[in-house]
C-alpha atoms as a PDB file:
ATOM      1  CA  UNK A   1      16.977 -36.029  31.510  1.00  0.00           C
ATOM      2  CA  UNK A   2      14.650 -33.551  29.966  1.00  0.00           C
ATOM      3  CA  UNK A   3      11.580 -33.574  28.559  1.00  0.00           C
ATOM      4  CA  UNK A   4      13.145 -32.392  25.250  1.00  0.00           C
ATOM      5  CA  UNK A   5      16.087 -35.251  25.232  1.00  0.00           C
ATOM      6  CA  UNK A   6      13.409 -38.189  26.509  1.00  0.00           C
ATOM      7  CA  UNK A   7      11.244 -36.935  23.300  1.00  0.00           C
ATOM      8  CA  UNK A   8      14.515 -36.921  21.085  1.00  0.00           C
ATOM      9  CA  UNK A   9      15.559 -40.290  22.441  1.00  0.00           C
ATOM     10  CA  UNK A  10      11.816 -41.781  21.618  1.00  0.00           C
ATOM     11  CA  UNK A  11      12.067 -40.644  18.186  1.00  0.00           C
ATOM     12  CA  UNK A  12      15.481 -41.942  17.403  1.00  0.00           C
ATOM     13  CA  UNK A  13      14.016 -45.578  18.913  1.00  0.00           C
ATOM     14  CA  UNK A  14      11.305 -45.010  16.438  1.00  0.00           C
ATOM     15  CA  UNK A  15      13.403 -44.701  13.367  1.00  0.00           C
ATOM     16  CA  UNK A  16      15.163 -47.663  14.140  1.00  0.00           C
ATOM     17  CA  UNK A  17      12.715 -49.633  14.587  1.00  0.00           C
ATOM     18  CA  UNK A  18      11.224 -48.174  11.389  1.00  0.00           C
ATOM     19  CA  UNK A  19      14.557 -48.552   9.521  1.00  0.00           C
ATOM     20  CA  UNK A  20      14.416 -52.362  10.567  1.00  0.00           C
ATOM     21  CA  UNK A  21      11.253 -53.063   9.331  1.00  0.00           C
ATOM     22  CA  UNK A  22      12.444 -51.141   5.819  1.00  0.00           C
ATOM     23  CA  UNK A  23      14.912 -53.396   5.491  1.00  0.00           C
ATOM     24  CA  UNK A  24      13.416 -56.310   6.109  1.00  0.00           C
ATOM     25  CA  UNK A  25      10.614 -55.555   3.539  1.00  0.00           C
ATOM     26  CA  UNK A  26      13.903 -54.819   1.110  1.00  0.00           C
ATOM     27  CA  UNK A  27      15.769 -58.077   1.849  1.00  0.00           C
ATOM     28  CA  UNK A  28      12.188 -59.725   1.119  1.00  0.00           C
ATOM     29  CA  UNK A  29      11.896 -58.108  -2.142  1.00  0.00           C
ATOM     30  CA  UNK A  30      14.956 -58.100  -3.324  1.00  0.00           C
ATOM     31  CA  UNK A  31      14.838 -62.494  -2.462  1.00  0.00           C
ATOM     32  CA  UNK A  32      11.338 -62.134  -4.099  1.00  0.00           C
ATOM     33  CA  UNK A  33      12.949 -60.245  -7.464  1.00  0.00           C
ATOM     34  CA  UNK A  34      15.899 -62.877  -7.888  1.00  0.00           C
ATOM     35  CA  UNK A  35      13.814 -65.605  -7.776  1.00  0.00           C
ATOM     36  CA  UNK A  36      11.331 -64.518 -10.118  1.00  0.00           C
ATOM     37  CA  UNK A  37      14.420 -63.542 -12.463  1.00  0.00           C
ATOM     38  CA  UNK A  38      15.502 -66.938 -12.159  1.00  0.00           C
ATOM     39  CA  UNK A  39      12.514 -68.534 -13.226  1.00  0.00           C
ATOM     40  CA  UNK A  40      12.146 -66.183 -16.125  1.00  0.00           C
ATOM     41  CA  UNK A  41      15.514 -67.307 -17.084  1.00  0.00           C
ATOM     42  CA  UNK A  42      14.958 -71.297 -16.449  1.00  0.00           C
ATOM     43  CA  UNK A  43      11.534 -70.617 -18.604  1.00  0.00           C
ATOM     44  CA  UNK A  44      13.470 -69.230 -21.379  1.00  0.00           C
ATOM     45  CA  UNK A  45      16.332 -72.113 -21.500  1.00  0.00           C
ATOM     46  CA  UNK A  46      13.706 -74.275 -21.486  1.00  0.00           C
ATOM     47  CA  UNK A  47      11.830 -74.023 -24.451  1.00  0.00           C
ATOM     48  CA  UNK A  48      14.635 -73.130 -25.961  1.00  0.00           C
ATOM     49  CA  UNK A  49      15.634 -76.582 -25.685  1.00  0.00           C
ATOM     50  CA  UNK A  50      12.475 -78.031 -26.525  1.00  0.00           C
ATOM     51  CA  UNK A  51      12.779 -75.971 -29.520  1.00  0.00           C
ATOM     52  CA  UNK A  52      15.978 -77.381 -30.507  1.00  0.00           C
ATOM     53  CA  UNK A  53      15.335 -80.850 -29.775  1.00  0.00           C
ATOM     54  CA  UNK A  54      12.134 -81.375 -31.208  1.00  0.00           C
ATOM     55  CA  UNK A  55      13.684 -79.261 -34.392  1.00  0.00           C
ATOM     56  CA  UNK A  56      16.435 -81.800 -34.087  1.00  0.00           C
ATOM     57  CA  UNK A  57      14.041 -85.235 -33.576  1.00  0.00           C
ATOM     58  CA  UNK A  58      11.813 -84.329 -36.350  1.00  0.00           C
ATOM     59  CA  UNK A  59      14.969 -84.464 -39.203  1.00  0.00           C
END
């Protein structure tokens, strides 16, 4: 091979590897984003039922 095609070659190795690590940082924060959505979500529903029921108890 050629100097030209070795250098090519390295530099399509590198963005791989770089592409990998992209994604893995995505698939981390996308995980990372759904569970803090959920939580938001559990939060919510629960004081809305605390809300209710202690609206409900104090009758």
């Amino acid at each position: 091979m050629s100097e030209t095609e070795d250098k090519i070659l390295t530099e399509i190795r590198e963005i791989r590897q770089e592409i990998n690590q992209f994604d893995t940082k995505f698939t981390n924060y996308q995980k990372a984003t759904q569970w803090v959505v959920q939580l938001a979500f559990t939060l919510i529903a629960s004081a809305t039922l605390t809300v209710i029921i202690t609206s409900v108890l104090k009758k």
